[in-house]
N, C-alpha and C. Protein backbone atom coordinates (compact mmCIF):
# COMPACT_ATOMS: atom_id res chain seq x y z
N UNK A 1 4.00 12.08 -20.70
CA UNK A 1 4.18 12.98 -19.59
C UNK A 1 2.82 13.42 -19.05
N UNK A 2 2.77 13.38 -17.63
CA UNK A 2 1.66 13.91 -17.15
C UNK A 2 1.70 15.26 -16.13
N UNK A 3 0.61 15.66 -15.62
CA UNK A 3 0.79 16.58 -14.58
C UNK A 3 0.95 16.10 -13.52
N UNK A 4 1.79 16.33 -12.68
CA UNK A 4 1.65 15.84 -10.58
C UNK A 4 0.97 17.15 -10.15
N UNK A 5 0.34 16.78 -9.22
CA UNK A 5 -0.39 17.50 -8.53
C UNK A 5 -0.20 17.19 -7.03
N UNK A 6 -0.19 17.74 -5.93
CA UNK A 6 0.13 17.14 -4.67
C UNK A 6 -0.29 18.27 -3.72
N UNK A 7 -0.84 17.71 -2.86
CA UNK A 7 -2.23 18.43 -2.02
C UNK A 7 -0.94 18.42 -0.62
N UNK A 8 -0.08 17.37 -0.31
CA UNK A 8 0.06 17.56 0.75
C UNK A 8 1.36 16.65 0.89
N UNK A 9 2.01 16.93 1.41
CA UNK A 9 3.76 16.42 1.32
C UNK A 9 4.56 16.45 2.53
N UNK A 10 5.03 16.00 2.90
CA UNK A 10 5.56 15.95 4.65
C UNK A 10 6.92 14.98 4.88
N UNK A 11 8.17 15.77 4.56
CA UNK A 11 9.57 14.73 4.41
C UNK A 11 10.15 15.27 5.77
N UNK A 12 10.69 14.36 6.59
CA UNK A 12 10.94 14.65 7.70
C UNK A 12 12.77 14.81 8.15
N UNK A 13 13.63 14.15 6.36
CA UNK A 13 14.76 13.90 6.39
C UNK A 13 14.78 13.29 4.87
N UNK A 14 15.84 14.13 3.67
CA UNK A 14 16.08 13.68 3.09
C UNK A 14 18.03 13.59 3.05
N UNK A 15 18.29 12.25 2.71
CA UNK A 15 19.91 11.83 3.06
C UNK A 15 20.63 12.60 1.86
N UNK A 16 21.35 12.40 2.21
CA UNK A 16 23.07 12.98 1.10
C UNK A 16 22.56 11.80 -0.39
N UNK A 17 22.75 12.70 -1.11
CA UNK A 17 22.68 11.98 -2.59
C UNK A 17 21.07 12.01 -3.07
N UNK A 18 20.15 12.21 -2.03
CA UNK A 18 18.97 11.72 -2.47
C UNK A 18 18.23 12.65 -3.45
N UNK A 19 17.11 12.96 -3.63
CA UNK A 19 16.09 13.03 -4.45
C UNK A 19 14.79 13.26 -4.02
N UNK A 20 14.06 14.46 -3.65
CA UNK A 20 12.25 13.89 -3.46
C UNK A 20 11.94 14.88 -4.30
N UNK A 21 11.25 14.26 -5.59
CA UNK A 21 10.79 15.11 -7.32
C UNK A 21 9.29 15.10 -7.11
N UNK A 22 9.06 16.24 -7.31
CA UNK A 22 7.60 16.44 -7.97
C UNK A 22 7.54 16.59 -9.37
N UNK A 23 7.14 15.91 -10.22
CA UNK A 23 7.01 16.46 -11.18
C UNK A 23 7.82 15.19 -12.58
N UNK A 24 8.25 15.61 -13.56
CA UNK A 24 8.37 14.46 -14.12
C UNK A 24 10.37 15.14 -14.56
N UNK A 25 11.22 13.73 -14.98
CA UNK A 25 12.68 14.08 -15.27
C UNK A 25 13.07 13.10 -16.14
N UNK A 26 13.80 13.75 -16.57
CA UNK A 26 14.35 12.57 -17.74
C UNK A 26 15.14 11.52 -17.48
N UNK A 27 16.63 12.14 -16.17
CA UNK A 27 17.56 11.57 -16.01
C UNK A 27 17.71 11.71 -14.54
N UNK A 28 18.01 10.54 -13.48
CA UNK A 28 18.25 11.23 -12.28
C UNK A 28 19.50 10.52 -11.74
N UNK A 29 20.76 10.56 -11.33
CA UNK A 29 21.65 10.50 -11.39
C UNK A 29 22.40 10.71 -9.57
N UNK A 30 22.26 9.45 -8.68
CA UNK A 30 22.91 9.61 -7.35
C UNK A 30 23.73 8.91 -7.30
N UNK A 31 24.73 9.08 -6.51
CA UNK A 31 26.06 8.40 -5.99
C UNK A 31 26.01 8.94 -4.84
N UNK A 32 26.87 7.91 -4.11
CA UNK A 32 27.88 8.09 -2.63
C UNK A 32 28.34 7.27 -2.24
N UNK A 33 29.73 7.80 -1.78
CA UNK A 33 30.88 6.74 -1.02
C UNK A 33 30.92 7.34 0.25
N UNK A 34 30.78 6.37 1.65
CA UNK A 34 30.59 6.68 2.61
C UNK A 34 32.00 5.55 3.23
N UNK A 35 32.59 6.34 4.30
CA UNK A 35 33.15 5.69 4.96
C UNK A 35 32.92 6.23 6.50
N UNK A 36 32.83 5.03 7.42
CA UNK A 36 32.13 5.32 8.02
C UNK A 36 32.86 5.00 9.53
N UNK A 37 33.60 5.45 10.65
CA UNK A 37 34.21 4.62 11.46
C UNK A 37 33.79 5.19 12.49
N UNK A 38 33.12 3.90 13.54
CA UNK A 38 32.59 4.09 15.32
C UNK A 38 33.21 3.82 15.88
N UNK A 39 34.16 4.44 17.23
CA UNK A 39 34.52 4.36 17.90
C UNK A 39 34.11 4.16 19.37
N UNK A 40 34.88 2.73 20.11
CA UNK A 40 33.92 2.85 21.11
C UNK A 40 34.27 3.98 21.96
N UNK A 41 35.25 4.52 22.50
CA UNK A 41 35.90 5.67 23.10
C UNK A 41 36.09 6.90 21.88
N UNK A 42 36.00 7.94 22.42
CA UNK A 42 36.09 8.81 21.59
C UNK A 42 37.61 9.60 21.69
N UNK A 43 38.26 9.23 20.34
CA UNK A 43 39.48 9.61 20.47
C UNK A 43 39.42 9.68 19.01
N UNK A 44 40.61 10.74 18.67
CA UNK A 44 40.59 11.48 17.75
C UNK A 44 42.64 11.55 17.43
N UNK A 45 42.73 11.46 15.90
CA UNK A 45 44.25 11.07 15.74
C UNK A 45 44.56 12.77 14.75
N UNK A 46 43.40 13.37 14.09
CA UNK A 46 43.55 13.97 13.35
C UNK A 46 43.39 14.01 11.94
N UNK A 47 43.19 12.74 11.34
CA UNK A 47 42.95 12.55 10.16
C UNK A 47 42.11 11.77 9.84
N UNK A 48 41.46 12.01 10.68
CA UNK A 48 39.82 11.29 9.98
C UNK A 48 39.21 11.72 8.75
N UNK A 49 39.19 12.31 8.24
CA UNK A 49 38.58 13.49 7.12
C UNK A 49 38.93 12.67 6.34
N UNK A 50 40.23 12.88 6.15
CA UNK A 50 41.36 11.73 4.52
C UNK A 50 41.06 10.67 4.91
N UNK A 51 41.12 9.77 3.83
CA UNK A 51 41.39 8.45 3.76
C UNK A 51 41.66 7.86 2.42
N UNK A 52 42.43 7.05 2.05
CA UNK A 52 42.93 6.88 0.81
C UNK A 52 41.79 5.57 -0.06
N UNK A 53 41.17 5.85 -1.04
CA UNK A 53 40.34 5.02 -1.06
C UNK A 53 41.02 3.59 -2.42
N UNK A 54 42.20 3.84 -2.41
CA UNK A 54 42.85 2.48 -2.22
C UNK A 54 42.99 1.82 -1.53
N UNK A 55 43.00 2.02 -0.35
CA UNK A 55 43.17 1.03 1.37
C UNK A 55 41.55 0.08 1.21
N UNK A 56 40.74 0.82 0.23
CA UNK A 56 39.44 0.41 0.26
C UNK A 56 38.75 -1.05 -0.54
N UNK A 57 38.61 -1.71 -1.22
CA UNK A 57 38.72 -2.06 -2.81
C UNK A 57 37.29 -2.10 -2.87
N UNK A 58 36.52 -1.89 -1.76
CA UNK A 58 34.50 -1.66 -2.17
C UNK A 58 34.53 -0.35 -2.48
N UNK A 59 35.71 0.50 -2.77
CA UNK A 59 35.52 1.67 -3.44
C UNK A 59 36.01 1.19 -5.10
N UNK A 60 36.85 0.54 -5.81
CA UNK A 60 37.41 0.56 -6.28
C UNK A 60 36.34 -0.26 -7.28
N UNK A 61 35.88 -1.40 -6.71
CA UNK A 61 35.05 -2.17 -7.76
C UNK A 61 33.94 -1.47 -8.89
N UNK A 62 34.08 -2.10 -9.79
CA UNK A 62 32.66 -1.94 -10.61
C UNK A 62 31.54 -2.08 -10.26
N UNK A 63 30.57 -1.08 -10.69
CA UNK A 63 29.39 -1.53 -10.19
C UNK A 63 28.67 -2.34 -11.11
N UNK A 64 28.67 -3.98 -10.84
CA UNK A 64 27.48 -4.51 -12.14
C UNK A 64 26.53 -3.68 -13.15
N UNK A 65 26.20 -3.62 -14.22
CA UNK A 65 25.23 -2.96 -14.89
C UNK A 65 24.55 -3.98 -15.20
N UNK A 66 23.02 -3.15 -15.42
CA UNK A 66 22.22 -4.30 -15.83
C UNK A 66 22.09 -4.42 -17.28
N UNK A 67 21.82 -5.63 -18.03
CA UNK A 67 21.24 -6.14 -19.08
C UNK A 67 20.44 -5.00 -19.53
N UNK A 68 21.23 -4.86 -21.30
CA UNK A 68 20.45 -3.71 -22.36
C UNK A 68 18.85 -4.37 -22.03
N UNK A 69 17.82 -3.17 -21.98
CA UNK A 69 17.01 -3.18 -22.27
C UNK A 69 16.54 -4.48 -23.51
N UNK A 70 15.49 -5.01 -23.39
CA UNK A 70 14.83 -5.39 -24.61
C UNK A 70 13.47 -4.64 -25.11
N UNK A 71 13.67 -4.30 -26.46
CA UNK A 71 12.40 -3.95 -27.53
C UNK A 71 11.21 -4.22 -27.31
N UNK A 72 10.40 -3.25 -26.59
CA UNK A 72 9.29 -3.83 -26.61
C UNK A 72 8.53 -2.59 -26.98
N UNK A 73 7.47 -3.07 -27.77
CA UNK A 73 6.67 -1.59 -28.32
C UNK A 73 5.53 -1.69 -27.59
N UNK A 74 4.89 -0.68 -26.91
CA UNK A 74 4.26 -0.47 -26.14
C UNK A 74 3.46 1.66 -26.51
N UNK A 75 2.07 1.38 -25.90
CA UNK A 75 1.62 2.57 -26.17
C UNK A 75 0.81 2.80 -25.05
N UNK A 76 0.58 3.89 -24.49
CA UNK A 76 -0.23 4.54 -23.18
C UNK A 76 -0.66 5.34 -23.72
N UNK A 77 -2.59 5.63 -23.42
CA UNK A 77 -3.17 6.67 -23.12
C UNK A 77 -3.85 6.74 -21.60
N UNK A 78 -3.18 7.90 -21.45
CA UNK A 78 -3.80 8.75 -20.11
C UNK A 78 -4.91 9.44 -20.28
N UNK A 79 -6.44 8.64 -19.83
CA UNK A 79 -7.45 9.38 -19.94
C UNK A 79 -7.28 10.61 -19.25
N UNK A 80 -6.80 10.42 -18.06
CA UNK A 80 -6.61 11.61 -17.12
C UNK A 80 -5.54 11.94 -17.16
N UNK A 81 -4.81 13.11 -17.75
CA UNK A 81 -3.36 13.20 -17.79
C UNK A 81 -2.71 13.65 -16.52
N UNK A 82 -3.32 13.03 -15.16
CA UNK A 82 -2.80 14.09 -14.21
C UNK A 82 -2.64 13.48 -13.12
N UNK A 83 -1.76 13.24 -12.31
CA UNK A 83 -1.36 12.30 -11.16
C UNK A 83 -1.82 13.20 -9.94
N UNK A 84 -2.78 12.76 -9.19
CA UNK A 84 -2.99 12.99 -8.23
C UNK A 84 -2.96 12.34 -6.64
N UNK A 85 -1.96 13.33 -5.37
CA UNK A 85 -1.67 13.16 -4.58
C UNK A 85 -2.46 13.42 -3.27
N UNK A 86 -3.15 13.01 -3.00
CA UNK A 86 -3.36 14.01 -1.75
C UNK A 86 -2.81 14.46 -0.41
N UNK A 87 -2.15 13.03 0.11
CA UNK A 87 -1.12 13.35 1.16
C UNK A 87 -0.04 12.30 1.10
N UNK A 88 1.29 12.73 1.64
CA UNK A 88 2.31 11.61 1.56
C UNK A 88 3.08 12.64 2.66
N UNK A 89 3.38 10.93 3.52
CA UNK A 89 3.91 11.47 4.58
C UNK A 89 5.59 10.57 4.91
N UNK A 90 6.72 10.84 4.89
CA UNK A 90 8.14 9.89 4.57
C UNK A 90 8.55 10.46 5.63
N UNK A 91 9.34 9.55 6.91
CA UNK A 91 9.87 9.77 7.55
C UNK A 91 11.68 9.56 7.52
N UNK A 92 12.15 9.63 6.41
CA UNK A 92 13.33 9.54 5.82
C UNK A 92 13.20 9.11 4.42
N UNK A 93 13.82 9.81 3.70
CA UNK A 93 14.58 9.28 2.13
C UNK A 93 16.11 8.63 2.56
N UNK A 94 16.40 8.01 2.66
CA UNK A 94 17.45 7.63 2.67
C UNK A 94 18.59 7.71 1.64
N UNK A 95 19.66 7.85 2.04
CA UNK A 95 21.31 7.98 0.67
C UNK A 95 20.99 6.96 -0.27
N UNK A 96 20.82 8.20 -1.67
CA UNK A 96 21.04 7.83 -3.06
C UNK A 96 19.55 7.11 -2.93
N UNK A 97 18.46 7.55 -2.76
CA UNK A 97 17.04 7.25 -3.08
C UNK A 97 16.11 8.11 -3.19
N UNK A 98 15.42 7.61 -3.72
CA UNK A 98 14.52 8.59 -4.57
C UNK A 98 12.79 8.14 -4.58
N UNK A 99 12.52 9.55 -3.83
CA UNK A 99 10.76 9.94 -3.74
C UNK A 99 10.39 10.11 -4.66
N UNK A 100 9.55 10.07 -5.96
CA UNK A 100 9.21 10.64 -7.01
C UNK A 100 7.82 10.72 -7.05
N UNK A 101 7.06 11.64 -7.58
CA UNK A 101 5.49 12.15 -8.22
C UNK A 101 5.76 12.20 -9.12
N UNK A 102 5.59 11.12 -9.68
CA UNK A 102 5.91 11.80 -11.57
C UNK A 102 6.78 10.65 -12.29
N UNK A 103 7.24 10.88 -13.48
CA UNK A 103 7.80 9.86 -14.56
C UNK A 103 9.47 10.38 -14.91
N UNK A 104 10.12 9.44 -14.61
CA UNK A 104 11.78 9.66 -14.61
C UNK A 104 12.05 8.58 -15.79
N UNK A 105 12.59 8.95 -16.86
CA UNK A 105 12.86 7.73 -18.02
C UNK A 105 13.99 7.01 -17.22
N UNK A 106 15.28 7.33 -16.67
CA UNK A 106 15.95 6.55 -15.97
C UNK A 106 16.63 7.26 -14.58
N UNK A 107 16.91 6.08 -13.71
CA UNK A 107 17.70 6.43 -12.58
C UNK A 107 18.91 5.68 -12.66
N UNK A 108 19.66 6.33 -11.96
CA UNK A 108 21.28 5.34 -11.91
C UNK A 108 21.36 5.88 -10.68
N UNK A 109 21.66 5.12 -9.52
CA UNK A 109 21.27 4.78 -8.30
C UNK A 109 22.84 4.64 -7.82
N UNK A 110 23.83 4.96 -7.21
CA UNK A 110 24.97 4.09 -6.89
C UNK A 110 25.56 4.39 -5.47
N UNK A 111 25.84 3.39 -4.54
CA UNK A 111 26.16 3.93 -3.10
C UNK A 111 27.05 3.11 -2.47
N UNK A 112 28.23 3.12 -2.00
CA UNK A 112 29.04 2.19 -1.10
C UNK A 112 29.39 2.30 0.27
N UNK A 113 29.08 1.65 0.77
CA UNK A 113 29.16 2.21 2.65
C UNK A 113 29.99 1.16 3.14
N UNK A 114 31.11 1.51 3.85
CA UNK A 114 31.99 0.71 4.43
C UNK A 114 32.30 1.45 5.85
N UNK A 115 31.45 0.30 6.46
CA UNK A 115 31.49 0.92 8.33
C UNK A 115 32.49 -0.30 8.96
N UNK A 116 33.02 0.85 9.76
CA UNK A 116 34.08 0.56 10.20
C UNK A 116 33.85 0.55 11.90
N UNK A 117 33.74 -0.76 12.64
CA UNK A 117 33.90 -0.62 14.23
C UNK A 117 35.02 -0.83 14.87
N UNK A 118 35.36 0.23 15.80
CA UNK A 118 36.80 0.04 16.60
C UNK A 118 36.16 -0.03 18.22
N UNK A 119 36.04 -1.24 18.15
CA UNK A 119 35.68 -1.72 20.06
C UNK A 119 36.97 -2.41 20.36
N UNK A 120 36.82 -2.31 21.79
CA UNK A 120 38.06 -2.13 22.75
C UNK A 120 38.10 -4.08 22.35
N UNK A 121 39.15 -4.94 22.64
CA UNK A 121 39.12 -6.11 22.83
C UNK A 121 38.31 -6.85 24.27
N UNK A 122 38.07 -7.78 24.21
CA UNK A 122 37.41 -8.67 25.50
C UNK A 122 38.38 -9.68 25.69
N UNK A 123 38.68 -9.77 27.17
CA UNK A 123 39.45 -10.85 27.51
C UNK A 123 39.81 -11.97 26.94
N UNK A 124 38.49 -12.51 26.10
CA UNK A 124 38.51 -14.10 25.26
C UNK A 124 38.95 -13.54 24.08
N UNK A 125 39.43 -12.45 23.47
CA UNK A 125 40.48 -12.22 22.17
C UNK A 125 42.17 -12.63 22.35
């Protein structure tokens, strides 16, 4: 573990689920299920809000995991125990991602977006 230090920091938008850490974490832990529907006319039925995420099955799936770790012994010394920043400038974090200064032993990352377009038909349909 080290120190973060940060002189200067400038996030202009961080998304739903995300994360921007100073500093160090053990565990960091995002999800989101997004459903997402554009309409080319704006019309409204009332139940947009609900949606049954059986109608879905990119909600329903597993998310692959990766392969256990392998054993490896390993040792770090930090002459300088101290992470230094001076400026960082992010014009979005985006859903379920993560800014970090610092040392996170793990992330579990998980996000499903299912966009949905409703345009009018064209003659050649």
């Amino acid at each position: 573990m080290r120190t973060s230090k940060v002189q200067f920091l400038k996030a202009q938008a961080v998304g739903t689920t995300s994360a921007l850490q100073i500093g160090d974490t053990e565990e960091l832990v995002l999800k989101a299920k997004v459903l997402a529907v554009q309409r080319y006319r704006s019309r409204f039925f009332g139940n947009e809000g609900s949606f049954k995420q059986d109608d879905f099955p990119l909600f329903q799936q597993p998310i692959p995991q990766l392969l256990p770790e392998t054993k490896v012994n390993s040792s770090f010394f930090h002459e300088i125990p101290v992470i230094r920043v001076r400026a960082v400038k992010i014009g979005g974090i985006a859903t379920s991602s993560v800014v970090q200064v610092g040392t996170t032993k793990r992330i579990n990352s998980d996000i499903r977006v299912k966009h949905i377009r409703q345009l009018p038909r064209t003659a050649s349909q």
